[in-house]
PDB file of N, CA and C in Angstrom:
ATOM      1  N   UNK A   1       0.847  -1.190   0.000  1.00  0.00           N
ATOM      2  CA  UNK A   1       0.000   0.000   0.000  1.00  0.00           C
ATOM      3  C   UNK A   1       0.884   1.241   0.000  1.00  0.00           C
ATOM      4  N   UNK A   2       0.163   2.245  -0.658  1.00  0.00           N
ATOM      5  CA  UNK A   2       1.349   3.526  -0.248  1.00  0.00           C
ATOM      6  C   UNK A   2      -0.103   4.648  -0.043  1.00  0.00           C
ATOM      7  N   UNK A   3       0.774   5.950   0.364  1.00  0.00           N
ATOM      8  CA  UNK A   3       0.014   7.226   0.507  1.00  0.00           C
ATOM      9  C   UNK A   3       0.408   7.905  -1.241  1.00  0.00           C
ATOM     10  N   UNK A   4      -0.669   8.556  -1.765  1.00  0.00           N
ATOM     11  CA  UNK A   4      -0.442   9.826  -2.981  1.00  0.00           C
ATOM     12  C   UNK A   4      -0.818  10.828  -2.030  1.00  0.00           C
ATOM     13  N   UNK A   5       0.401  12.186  -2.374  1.00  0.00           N
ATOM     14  CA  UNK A   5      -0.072  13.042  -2.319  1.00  0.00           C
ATOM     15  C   UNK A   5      -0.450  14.031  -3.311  1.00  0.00           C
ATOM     16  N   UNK A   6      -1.716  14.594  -3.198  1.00  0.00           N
ATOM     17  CA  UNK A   6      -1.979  15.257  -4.119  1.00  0.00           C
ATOM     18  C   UNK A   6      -1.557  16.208  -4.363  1.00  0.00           C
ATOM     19  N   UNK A   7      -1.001  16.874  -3.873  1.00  0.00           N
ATOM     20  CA  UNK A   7      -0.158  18.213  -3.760  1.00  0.00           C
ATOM     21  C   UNK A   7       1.204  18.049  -4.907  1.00  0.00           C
ATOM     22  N   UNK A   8       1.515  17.145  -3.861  1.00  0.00           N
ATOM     23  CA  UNK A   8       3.130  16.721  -4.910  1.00  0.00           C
ATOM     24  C   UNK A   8       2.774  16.388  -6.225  1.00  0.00           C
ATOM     25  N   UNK A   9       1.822  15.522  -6.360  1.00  0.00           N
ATOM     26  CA  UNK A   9       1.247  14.829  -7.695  1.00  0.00           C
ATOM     27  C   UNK A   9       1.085  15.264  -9.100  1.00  0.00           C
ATOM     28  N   UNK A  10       0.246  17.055  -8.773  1.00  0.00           N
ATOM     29  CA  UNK A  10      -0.326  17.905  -9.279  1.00  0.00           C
ATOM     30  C   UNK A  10       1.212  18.813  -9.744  1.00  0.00           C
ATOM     31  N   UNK A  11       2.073  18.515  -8.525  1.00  0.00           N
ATOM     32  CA  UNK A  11       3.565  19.696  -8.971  1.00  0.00           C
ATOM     33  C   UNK A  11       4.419  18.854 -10.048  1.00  0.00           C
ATOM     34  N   UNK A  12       3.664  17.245 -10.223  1.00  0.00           N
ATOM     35  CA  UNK A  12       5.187  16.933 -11.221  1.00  0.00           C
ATOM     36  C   UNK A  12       4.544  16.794 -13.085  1.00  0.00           C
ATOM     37  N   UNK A  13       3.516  17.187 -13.154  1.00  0.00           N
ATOM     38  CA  UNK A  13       3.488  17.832 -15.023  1.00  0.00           C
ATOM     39  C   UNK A  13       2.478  18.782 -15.045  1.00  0.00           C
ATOM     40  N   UNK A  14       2.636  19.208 -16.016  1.00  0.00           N
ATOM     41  CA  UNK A  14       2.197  20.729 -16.373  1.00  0.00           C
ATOM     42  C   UNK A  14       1.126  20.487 -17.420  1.00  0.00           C
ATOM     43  N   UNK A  15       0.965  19.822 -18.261  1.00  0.00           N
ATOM     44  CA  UNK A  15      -0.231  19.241 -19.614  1.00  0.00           C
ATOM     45  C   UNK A  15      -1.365  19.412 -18.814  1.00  0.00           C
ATOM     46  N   UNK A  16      -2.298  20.180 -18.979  1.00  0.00           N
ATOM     47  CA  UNK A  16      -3.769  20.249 -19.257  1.00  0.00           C
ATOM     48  C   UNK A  16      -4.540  19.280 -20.467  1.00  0.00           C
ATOM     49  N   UNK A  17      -5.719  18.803 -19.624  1.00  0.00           N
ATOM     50  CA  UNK A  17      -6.977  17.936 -20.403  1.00  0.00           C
ATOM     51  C   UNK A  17      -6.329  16.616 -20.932  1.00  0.00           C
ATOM     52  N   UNK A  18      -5.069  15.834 -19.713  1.00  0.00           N
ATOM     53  CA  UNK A  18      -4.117  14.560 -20.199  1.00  0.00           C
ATOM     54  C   UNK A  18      -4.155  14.045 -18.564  1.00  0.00           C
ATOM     55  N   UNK A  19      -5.418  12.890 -18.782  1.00  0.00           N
ATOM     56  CA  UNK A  19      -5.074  12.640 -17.353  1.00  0.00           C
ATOM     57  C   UNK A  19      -4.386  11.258 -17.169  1.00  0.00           C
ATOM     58  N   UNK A  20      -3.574  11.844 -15.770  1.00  0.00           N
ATOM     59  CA  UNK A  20      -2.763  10.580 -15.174  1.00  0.00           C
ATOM     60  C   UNK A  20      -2.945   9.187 -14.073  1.00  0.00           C
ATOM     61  N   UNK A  21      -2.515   8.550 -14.394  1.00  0.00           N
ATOM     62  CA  UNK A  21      -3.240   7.461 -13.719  1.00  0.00           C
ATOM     63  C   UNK A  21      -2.263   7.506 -13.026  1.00  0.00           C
ATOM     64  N   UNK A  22      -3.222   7.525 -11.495  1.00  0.00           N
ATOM     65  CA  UNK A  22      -2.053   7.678 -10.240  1.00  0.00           C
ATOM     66  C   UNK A  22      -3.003   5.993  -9.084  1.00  0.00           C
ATOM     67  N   UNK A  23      -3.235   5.476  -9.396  1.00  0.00           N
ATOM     68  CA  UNK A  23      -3.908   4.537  -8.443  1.00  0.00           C
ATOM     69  C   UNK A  23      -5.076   3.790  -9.346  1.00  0.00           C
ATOM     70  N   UNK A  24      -5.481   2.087  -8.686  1.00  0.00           N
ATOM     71  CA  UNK A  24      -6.611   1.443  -9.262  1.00  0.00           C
ATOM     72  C   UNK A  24      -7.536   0.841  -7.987  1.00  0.00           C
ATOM     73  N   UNK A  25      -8.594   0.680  -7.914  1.00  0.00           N
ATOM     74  CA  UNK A  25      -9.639   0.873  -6.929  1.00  0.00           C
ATOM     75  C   UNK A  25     -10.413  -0.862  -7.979  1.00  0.00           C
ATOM     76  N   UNK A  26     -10.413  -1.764  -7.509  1.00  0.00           N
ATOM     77  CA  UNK A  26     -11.166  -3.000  -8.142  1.00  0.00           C
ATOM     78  C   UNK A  26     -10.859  -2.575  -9.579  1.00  0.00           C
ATOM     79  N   UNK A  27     -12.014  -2.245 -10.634  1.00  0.00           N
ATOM     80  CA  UNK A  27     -12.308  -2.308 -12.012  1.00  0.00           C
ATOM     81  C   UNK A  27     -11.707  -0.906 -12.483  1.00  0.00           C
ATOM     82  N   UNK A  28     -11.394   0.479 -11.476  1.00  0.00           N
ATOM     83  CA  UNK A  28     -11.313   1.776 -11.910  1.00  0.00           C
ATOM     84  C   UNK A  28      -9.979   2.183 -11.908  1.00  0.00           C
ATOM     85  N   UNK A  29      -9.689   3.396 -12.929  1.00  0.00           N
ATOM     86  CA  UNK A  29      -8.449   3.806 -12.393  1.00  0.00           C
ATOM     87  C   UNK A  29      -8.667   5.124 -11.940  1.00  0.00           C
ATOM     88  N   UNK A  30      -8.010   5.522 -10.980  1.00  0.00           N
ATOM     89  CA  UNK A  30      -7.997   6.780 -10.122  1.00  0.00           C
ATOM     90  C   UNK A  30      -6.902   7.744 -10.465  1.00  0.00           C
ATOM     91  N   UNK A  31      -7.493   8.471 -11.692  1.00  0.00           N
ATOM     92  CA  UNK A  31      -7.054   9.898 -11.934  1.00  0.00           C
ATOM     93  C   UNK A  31      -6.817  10.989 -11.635  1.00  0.00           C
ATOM     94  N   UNK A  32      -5.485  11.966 -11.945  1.00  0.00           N
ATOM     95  CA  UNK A  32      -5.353  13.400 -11.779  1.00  0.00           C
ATOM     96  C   UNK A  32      -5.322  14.304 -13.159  1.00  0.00           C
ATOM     97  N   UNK A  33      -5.926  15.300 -12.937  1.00  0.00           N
ATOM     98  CA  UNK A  33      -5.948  15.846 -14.451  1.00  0.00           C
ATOM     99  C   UNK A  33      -6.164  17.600 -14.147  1.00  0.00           C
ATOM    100  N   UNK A  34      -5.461  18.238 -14.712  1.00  0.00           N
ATOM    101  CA  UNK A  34      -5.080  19.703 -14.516  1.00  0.00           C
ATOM    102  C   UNK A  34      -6.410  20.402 -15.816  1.00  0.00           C
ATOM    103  N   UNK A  35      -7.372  21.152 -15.556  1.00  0.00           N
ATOM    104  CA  UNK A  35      -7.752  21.655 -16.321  1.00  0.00           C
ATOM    105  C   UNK A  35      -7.389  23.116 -16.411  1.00  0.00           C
ATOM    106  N   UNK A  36      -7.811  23.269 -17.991  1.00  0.00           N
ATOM    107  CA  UNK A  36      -7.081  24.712 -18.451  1.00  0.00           C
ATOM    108  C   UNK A  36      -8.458  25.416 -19.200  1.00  0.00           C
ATOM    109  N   UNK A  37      -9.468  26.396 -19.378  1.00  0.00           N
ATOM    110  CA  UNK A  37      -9.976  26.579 -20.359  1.00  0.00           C
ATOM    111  C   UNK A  37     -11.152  25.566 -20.192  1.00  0.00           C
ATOM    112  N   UNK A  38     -12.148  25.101 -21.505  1.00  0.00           N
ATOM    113  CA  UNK A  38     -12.908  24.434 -21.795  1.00  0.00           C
ATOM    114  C   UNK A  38     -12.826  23.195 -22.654  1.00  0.00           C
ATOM    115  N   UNK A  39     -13.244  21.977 -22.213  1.00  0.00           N
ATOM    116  CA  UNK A  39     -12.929  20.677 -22.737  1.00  0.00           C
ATOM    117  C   UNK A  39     -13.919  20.761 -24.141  1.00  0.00           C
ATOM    118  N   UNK A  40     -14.276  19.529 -24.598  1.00  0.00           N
ATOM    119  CA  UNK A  40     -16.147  19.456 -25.775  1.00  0.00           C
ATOM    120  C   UNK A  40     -17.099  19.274 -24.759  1.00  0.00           C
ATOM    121  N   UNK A  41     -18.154  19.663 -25.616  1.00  0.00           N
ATOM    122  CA  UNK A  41     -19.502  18.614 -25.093  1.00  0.00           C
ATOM    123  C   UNK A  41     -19.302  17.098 -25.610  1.00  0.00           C
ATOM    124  N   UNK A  42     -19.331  15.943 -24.747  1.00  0.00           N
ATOM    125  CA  UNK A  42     -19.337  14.958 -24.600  1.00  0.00           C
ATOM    126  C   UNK A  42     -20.095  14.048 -23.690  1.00  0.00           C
ATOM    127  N   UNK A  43     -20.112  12.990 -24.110  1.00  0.00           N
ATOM    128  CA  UNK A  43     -21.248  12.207 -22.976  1.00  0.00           C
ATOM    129  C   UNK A  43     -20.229  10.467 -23.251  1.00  0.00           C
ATOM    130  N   UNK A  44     -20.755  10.034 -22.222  1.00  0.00           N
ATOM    131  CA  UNK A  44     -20.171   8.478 -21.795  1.00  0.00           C
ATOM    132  C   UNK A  44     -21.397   7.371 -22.059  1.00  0.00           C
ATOM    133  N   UNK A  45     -20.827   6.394 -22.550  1.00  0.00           N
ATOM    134  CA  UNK A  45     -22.859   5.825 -22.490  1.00  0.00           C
ATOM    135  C   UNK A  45     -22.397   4.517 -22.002  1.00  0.00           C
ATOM    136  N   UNK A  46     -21.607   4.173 -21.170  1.00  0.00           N
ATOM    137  CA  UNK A  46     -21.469   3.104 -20.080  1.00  0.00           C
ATOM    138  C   UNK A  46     -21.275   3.262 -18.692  1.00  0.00           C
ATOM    139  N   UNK A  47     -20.796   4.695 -18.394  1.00  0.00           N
ATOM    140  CA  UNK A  47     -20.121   4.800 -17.233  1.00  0.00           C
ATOM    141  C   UNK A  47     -20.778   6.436 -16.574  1.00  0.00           C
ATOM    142  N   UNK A  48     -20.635   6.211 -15.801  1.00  0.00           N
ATOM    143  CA  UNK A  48     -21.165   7.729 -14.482  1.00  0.00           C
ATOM    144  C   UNK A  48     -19.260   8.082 -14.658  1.00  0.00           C
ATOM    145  N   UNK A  49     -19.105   9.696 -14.617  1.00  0.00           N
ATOM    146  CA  UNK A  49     -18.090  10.022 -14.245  1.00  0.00           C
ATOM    147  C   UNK A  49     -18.062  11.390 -12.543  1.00  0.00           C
ATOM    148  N   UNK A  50     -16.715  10.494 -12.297  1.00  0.00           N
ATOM    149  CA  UNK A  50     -16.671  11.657 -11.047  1.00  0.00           C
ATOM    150  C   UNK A  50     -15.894  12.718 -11.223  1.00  0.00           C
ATOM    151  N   UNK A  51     -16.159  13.737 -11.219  1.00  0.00           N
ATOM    152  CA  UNK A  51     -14.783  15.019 -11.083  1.00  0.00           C
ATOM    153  C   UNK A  51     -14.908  15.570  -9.534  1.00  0.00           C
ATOM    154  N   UNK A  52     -13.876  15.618  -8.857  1.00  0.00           N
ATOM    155  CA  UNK A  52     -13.416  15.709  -7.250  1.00  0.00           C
ATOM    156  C   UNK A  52     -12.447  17.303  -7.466  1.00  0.00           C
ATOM    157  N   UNK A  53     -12.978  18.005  -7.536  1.00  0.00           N
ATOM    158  CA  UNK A  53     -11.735  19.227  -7.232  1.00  0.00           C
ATOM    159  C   UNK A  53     -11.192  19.496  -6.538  1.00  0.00           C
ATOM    160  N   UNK A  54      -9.847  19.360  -6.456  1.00  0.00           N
ATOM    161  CA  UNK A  54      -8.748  19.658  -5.286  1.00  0.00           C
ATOM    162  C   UNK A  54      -8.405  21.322  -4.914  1.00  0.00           C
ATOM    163  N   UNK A  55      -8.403  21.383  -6.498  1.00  0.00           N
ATOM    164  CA  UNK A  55      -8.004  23.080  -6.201  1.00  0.00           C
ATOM    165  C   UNK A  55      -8.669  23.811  -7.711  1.00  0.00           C
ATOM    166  N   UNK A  56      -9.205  25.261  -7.080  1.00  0.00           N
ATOM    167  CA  UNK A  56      -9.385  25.450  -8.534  1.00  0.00           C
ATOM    168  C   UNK A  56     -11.291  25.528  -7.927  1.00  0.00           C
ATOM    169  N   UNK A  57     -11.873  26.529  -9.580  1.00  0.00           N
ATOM    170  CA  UNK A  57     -13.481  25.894  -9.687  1.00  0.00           C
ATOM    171  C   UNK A  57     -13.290  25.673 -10.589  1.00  0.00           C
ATOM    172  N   UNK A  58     -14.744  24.633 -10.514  1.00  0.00           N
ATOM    173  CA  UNK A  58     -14.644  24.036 -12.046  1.00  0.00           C
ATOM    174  C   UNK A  58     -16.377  24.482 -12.868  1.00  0.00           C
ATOM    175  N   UNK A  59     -16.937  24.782 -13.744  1.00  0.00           N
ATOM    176  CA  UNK A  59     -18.266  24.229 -13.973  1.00  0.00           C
ATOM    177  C   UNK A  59     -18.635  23.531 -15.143  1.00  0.00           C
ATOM    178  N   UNK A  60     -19.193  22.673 -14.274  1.00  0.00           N
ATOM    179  CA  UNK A  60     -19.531  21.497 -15.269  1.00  0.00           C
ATOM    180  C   UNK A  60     -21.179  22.204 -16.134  1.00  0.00           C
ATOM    181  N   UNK A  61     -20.672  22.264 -17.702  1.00  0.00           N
ATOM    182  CA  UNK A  61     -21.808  22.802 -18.355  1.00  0.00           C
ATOM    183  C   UNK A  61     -22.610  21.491 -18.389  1.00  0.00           C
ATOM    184  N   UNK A  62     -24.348  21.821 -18.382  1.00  0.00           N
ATOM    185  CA  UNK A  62     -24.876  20.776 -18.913  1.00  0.00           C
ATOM    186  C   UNK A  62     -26.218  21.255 -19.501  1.00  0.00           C
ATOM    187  N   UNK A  63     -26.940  20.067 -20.010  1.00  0.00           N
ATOM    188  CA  UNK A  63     -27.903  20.964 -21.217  1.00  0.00           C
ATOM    189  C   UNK A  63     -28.971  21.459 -20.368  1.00  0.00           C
ATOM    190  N   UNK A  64     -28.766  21.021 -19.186  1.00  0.00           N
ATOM    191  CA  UNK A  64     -30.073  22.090 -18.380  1.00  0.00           C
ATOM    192  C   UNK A  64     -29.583  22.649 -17.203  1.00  0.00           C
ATOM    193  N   UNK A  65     -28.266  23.264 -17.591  1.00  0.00           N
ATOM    194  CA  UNK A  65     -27.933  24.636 -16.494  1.00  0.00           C
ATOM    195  C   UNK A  65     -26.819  23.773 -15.966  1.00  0.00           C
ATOM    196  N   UNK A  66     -25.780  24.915 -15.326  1.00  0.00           N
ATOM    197  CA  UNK A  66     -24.359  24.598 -14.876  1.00  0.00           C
ATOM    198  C   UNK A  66     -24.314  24.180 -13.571  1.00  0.00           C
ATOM    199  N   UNK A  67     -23.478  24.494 -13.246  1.00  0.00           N
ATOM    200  CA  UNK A  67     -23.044  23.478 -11.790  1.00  0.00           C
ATOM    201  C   UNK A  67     -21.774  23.895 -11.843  1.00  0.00           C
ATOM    202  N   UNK A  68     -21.435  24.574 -10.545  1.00  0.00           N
ATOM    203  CA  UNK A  68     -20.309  24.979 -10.334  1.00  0.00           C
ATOM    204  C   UNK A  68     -19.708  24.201  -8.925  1.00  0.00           C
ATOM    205  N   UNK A  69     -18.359  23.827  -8.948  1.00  0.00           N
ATOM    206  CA  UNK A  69     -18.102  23.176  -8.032  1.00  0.00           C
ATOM    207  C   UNK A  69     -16.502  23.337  -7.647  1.00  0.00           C
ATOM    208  N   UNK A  70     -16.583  23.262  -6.514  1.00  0.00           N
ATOM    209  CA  UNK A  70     -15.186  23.985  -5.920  1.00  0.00           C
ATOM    210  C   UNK A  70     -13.933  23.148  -5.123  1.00  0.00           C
ATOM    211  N   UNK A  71     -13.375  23.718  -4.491  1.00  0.00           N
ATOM    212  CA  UNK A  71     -12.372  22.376  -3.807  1.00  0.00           C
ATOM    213  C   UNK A  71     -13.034  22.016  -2.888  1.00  0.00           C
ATOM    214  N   UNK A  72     -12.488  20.654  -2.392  1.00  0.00           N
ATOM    215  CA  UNK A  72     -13.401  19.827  -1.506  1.00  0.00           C
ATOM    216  C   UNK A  72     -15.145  19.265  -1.926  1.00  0.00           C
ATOM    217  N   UNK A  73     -14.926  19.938  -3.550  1.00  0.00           N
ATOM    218  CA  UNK A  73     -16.386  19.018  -3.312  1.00  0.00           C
ATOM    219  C   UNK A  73     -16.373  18.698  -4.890  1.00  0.00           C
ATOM    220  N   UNK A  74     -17.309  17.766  -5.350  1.00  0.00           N
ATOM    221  CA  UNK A  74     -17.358  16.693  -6.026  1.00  0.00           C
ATOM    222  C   UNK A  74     -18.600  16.791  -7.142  1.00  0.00           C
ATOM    223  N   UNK A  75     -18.890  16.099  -8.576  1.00  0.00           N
ATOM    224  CA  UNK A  75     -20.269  16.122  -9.007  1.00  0.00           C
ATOM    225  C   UNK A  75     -20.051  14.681  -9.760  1.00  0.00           C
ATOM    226  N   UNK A  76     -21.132  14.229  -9.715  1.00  0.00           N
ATOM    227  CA  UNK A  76     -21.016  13.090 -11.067  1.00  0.00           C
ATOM    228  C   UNK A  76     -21.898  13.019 -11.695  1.00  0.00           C
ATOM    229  N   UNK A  77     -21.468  12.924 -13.388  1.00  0.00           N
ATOM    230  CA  UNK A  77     -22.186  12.625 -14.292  1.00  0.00           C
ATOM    231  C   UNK A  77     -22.458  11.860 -14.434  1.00  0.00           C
ATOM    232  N   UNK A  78     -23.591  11.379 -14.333  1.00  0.00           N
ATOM    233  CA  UNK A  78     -24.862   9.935 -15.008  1.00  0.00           C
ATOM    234  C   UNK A  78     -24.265   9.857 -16.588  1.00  0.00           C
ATOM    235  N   UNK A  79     -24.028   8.606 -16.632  1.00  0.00           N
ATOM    236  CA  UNK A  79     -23.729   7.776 -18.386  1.00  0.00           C
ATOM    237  C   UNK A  79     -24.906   8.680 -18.791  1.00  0.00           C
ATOM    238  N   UNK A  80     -24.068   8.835 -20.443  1.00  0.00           N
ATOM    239  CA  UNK A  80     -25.695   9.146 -21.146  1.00  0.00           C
ATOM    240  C   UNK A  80     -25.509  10.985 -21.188  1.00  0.00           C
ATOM    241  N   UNK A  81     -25.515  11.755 -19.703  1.00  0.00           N
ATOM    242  CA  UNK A  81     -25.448  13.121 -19.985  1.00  0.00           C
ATOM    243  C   UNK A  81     -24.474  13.673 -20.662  1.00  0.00           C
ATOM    244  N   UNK A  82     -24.881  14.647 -21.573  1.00  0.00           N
ATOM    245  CA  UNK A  82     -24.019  15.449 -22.051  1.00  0.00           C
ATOM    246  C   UNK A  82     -23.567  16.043 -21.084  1.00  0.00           C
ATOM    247  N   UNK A  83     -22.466  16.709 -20.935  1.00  0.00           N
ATOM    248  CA  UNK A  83     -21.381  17.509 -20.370  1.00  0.00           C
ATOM    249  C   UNK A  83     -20.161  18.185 -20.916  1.00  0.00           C
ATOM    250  N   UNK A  84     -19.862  19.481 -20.046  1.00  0.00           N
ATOM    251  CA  UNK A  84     -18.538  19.951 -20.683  1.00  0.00           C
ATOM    252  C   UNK A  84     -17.583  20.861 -19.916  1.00  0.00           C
ATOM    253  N   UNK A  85     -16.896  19.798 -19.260  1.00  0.00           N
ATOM    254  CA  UNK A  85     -15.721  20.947 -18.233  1.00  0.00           C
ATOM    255  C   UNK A  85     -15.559  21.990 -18.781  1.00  0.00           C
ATOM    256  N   UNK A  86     -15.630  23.280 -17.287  1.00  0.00           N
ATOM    257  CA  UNK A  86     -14.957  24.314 -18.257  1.00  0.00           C
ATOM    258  C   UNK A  86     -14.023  25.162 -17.216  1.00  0.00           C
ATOM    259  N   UNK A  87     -12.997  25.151 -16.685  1.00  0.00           N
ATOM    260  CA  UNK A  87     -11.899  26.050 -16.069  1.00  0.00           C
ATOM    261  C   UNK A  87     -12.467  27.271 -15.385  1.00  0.00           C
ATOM    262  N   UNK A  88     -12.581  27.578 -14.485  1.00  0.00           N
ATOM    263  CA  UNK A  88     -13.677  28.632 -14.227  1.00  0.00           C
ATOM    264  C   UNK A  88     -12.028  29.295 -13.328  1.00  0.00           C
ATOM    265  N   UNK A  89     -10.995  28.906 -13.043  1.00  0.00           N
ATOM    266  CA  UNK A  89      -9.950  29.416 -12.683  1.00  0.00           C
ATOM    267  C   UNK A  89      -9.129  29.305 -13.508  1.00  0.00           C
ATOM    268  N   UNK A  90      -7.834  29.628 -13.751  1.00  0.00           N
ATOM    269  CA  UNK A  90      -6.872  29.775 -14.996  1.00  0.00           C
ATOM    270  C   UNK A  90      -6.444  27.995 -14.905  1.00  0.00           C
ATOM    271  N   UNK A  91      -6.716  27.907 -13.454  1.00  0.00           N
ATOM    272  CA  UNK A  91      -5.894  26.121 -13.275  1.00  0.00           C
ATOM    273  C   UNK A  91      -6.663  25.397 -12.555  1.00  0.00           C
ATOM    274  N   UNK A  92      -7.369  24.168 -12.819  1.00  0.00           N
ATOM    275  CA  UNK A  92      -8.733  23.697 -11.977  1.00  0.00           C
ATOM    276  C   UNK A  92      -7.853  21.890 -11.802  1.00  0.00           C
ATOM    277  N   UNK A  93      -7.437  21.816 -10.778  1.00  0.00           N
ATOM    278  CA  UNK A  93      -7.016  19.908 -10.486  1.00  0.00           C
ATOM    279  C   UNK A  93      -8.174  19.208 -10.200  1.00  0.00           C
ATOM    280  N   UNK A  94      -8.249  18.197 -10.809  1.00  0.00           N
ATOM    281  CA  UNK A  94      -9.656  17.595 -10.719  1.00  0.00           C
ATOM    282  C   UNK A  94      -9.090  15.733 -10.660  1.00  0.00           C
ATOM    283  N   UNK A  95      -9.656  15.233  -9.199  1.00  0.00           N
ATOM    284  CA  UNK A  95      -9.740  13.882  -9.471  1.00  0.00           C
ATOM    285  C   UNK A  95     -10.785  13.333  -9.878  1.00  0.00           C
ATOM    286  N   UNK A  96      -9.981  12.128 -10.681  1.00  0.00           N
ATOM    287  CA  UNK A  96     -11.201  11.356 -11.596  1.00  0.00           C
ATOM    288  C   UNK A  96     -11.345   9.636 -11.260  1.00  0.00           C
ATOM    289  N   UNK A  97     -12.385   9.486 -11.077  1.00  0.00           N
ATOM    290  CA  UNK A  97     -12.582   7.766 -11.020  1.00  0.00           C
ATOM    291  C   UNK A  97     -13.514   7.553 -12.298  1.00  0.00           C
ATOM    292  N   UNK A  98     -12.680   6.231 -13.044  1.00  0.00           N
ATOM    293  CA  UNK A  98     -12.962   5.801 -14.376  1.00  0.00           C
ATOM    294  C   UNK A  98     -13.000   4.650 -14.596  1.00  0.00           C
ATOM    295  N   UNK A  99     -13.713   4.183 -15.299  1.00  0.00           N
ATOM    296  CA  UNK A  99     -14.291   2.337 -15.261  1.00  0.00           C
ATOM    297  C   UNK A  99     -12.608   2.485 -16.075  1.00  0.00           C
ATOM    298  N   UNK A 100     -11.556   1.523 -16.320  1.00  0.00           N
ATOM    299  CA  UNK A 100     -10.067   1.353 -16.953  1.00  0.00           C
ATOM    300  C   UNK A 100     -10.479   1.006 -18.226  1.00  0.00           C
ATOM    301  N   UNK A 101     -11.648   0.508 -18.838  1.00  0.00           N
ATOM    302  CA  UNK A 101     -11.653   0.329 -20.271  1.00  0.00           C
ATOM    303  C   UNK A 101     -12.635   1.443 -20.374  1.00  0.00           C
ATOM    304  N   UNK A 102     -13.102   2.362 -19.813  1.00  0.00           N
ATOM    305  CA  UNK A 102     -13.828   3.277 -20.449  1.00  0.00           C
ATOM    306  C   UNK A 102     -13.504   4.522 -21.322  1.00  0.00           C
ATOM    307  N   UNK A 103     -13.695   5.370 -22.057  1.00  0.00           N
ATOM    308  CA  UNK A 103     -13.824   6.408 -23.235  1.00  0.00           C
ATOM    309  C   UNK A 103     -14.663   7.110 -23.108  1.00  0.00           C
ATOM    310  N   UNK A 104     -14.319   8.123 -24.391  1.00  0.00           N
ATOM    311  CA  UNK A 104     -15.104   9.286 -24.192  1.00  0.00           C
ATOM    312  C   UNK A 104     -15.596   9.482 -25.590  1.00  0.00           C
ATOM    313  N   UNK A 105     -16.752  10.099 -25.499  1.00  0.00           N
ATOM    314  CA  UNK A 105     -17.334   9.929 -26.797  1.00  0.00           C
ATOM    315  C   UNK A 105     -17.545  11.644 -27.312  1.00  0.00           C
ATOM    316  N   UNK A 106     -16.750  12.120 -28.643  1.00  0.00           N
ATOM    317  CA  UNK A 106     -17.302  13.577 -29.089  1.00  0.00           C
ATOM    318  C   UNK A 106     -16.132  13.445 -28.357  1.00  0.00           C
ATOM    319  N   UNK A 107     -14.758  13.052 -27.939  1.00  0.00           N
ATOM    320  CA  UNK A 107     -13.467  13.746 -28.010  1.00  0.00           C
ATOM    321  C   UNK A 107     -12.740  12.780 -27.002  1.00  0.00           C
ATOM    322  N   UNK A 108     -11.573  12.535 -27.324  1.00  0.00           N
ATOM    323  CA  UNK A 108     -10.652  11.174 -26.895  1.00  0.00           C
ATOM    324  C   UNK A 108      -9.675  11.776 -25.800  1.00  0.00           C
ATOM    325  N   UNK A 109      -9.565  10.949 -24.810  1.00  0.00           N
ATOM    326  CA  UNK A 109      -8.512  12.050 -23.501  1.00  0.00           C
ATOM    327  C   UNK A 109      -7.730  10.174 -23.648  1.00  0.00           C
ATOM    328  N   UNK A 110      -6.007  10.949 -23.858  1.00  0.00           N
ATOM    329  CA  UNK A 110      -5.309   9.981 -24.009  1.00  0.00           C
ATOM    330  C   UNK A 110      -4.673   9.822 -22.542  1.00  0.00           C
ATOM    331  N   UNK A 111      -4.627   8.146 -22.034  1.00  0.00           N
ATOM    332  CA  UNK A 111      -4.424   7.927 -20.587  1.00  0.00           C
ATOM    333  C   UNK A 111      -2.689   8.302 -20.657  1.00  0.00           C
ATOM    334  N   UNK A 112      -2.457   9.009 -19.769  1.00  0.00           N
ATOM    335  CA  UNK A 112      -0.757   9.209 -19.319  1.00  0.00           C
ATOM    336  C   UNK A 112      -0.478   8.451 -18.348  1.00  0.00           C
ATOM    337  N   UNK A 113      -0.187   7.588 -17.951  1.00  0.00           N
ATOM    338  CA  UNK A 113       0.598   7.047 -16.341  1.00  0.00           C
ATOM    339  C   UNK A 113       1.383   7.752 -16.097  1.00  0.00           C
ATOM    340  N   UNK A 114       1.295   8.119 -14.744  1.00  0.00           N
ATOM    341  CA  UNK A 114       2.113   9.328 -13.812  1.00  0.00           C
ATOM    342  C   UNK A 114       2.654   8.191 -12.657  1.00  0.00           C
ATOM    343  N   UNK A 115       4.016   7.836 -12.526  1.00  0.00           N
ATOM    344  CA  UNK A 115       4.377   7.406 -11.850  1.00  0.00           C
ATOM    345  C   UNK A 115       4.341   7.900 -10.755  1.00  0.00           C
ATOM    346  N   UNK A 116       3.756   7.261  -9.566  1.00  0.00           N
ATOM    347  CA  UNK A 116       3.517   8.391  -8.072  1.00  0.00           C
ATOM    348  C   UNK A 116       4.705   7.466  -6.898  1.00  0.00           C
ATOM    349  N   UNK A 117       5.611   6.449  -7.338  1.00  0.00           N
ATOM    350  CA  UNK A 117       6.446   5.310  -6.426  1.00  0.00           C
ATOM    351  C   UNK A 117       7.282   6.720  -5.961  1.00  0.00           C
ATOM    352  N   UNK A 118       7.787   7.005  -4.423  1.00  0.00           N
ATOM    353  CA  UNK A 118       8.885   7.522  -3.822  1.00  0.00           C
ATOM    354  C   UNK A 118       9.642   6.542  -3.781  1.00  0.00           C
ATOM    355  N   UNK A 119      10.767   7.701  -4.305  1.00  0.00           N
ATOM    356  CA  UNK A 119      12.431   6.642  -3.928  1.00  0.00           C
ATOM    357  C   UNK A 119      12.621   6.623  -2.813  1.00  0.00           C
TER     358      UNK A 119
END
């Protein structure tokens, strides 16, 4: 077992809308991902997604009104909804839990592994 910290995690790359796989939970992998700006409208049609903001707001557009959400707190999208991150600070860290074979549909986020092992 080990500890991530998120702090450190978030200080070792700089790429916006490229998230890193820092941990796996049973079937999911447990993501960090730096947003910059505004992602697409996109929707998932197998999977609920979580975005967890560490730091940063974020609002999640959706087709019937936004949702703004801040550090320490969390939203998830139901499979199926459209959605569309959008940076509501210049720099928004957002954790993500993701079924490991899941995708994105209306725009492709390529998985990075972020090695989180201390020497």
């Amino acid at each position: 077992m080990r500890v991530v910290d998120l702090t450190e995690t978030f200080g070792r790359f700089a790429d916006a809308w490229s998230p890193k796989i820092v941990g796996d939970v049973n079937d999911m992998h447990v993501k960090v991902v730096k947003l910059r700006g505004e992602f697409v409208w996109h929707h998932h049609d197998a999977e609920d997604e979580l975005f967890l903001v560490v730091a940063g707001r974020l609002r999640m557009q959706l087709r019937d009104g936004d949702r703004d959400v801040g550090p320490g707190q969390f939203i998830i999208v139901p499979r199926g909804i459209e959605h569309c991150p959008k940076a509501l600070s210049a720099e928004v860290h957002v954790g993500l839990a993701r079924y490991a074979d899941g995708g994105v549909r209306g725009g492709r986020v390529r998985r990075a592994p972020l090695d989180t092992k201390k020497n």
